[in-house]
C-alpha atoms as a PDB file:
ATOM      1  CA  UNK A   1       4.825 -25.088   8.234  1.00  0.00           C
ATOM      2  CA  UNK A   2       7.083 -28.732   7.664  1.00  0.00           C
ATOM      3  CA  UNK A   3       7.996 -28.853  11.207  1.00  0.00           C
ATOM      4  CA  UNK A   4       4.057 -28.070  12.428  1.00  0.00           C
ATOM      5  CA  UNK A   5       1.743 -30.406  14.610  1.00  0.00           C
ATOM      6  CA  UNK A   6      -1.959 -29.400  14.911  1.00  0.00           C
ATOM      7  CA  UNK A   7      -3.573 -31.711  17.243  1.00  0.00           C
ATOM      8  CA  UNK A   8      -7.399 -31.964  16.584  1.00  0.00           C
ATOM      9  CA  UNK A   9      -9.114 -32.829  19.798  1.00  0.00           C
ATOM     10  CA  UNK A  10     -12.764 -32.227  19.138  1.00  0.00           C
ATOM     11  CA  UNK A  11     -15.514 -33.503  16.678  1.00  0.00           C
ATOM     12  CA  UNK A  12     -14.937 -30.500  14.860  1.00  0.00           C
ATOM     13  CA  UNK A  13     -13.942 -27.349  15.394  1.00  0.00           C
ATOM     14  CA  UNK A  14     -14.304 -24.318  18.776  1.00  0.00           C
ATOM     15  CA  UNK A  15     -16.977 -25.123  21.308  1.00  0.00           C
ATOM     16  CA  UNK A  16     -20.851 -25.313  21.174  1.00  0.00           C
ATOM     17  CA  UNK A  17     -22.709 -26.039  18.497  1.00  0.00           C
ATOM     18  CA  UNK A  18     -22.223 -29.049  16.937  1.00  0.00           C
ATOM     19  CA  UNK A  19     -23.091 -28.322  13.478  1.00  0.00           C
ATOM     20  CA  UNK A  20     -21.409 -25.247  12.901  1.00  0.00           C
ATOM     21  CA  UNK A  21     -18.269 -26.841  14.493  1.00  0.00           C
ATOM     22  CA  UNK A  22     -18.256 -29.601  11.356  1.00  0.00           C
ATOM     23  CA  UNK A  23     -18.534 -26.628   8.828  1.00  0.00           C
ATOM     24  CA  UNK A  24     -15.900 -25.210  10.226  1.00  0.00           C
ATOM     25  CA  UNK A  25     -13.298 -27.667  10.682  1.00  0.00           C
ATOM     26  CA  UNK A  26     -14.534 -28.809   6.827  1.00  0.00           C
ATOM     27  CA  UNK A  27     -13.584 -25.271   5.881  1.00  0.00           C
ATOM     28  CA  UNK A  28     -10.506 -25.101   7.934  1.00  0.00           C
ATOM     29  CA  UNK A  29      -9.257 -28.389   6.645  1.00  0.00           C
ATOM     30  CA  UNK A  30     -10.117 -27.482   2.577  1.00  0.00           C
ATOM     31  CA  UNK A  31      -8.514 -23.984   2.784  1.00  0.00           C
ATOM     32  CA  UNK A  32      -5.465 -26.528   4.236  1.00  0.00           C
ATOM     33  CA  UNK A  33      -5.409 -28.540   0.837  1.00  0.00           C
ATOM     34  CA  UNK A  34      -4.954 -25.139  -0.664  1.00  0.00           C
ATOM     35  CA  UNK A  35      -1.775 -24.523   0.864  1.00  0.00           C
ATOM     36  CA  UNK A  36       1.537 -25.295  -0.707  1.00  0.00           C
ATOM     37  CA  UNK A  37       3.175 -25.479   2.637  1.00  0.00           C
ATOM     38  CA  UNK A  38       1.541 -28.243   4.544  1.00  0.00           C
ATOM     39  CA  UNK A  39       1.734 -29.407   8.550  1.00  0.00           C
ATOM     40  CA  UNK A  40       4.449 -32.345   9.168  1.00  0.00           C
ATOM     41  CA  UNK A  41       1.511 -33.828  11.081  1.00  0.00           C
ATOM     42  CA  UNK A  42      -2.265 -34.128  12.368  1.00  0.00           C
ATOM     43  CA  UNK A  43      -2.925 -35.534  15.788  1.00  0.00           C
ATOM     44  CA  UNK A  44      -6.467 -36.447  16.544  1.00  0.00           C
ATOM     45  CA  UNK A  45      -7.369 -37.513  19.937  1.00  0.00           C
ATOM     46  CA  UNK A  46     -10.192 -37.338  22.504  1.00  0.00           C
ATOM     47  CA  UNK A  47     -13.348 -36.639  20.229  1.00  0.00           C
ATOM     48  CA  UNK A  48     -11.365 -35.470  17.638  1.00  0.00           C
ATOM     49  CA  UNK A  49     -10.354 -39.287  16.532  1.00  0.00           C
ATOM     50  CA  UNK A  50     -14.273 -39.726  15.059  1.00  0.00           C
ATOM     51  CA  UNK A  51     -13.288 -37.059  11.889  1.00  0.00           C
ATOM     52  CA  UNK A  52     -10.696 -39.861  10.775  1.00  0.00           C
ATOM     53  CA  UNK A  53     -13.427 -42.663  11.050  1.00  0.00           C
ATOM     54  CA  UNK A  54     -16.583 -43.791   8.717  1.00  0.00           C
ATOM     55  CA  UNK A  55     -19.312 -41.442   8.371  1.00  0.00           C
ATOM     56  CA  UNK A  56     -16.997 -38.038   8.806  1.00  0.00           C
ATOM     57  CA  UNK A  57     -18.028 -35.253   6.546  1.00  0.00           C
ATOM     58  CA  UNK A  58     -14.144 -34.583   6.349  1.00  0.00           C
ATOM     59  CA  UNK A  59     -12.838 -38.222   5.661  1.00  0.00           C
ATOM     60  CA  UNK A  60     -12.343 -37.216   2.048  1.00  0.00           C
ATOM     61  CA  UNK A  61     -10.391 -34.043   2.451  1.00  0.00           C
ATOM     62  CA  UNK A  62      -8.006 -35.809   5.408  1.00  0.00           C
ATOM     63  CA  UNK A  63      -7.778 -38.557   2.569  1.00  0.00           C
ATOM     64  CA  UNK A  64      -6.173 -35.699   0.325  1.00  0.00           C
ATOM     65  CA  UNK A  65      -3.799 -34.220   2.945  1.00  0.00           C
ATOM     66  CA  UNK A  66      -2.402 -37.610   3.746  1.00  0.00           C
ATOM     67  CA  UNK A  67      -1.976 -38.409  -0.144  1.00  0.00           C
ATOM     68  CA  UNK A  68       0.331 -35.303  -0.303  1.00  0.00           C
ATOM     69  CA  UNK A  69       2.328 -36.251   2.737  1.00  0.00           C
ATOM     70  CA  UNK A  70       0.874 -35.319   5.726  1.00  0.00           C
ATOM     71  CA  UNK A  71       1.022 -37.784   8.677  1.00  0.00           C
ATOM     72  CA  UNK A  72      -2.215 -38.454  10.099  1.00  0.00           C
ATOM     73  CA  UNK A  73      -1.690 -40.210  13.774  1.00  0.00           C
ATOM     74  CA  UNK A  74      -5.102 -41.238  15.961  1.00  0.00           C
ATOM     75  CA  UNK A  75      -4.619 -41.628  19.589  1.00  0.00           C
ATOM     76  CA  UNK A  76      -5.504 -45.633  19.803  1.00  0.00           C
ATOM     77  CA  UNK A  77      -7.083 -45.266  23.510  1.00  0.00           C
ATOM     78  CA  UNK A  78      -9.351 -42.931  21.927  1.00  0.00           C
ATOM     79  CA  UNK A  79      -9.955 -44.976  19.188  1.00  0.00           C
ATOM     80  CA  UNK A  80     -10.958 -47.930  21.315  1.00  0.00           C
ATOM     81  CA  UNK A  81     -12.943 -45.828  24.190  1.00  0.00           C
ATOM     82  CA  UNK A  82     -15.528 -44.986  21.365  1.00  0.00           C
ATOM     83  CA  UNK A  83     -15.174 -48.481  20.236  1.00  0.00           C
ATOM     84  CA  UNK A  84     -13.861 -46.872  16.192  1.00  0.00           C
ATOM     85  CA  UNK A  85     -10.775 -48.818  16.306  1.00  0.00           C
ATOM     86  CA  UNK A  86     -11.884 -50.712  12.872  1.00  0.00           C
ATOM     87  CA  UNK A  87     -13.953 -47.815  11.419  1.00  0.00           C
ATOM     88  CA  UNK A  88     -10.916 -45.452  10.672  1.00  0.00           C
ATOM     89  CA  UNK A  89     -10.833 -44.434   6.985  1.00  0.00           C
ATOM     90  CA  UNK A  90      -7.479 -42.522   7.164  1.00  0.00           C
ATOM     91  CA  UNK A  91      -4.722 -42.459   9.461  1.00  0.00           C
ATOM     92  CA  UNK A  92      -2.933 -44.727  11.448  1.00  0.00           C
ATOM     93  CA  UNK A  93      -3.025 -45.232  14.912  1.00  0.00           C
ATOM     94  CA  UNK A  94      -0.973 -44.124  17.664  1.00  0.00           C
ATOM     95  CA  UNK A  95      -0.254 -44.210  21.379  1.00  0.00           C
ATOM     96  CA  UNK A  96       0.044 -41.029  23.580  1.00  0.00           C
ATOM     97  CA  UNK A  97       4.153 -41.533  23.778  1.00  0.00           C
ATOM     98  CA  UNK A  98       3.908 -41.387  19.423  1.00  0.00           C
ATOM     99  CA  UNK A  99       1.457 -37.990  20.272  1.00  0.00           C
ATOM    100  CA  UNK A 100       4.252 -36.624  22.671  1.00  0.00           C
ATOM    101  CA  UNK A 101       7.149 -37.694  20.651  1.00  0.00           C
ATOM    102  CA  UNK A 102       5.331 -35.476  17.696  1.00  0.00           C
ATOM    103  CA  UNK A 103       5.000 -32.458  20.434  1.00  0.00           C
ATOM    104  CA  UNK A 104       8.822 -32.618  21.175  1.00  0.00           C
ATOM    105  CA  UNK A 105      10.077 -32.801  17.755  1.00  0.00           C
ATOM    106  CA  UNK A 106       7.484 -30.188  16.538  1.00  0.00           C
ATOM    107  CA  UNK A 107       8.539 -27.085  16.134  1.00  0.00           C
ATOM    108  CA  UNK A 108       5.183 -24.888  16.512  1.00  0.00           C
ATOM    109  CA  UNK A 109       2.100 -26.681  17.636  1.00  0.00           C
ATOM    110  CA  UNK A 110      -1.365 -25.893  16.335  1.00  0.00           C
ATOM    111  CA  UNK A 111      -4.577 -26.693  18.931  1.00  0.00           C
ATOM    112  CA  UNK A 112      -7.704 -26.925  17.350  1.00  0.00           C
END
C-alpha cells in the first residue's frame, strides 16, 4: 500500500446522489485510518479538491491520515476555479505535473 496513489476526483464518493456520496467517502476514508498500511499519497482534483477545504464533513479524518504520513496534494487550478485556494484545511497544493509525477512513481493507482 506505501507505493499507492488514490486520486479523489469528486465531492465524495461514485455518482448520483450527493448525500450518500459524502457518507461514503466518510466511511471509506475512516475504515482508511484503520489500516496499518497506509497510501504514499491522496490526490484531489476536479470536485474532489472541496473535501480538503472548510466546511468538509471529512476535513478531520484527512487531518488524521496526513498526521500519520500520508501526503495530501490538491490540484491548485482546481483550487482556484472554485475560488478555495485560501479555504484548504489540509493538504498542500499542487500543479497537474506534481499529480503526474505521483502517477509515474506510483506503483498501483486507486480512482475514486
Amino acid at each position: 500500500m506505501r507505493q499507492t496513489l488514490i486520486q479523489i476526483t469528486r465531492n465524495g464518493m461514485g455518482a448520483g446522489d450527493d448525500e450518500l456520496g459524502i457518507l461514503l467517502i466518510k466511511n471509506y476514508l475512516t475504515l482508511l485510518c484503520e489500516e496499518r498500511e497506509l497510501p504514499q499519497v491522496i490526490a484531489f482534483y476536479h470536485a474532489g479538491v472541496k473535501l480538503i477545504c472548510a466546511g468538509s464533513p471529512v476535513v478531520d479524518i484527512l487531518r488524521t491520515l496526513e498526521h500519520r504520513g500520508v501526503k495530501l496534494m490538491a490540484c491548485k487550478t482546481c483550487l482556484n476555479y472554485f475560488g478555495l485556494i485560501d479555504q484548504m484545511e489540509v493538504g498542500i497544493a499542487g500543479t497537474m505535473i506534481d499529480i503526474q509525477l505521483l502517477q509515474k512513481a506510483a506503483g498501483k493507482v486507486i480512482n475514486l
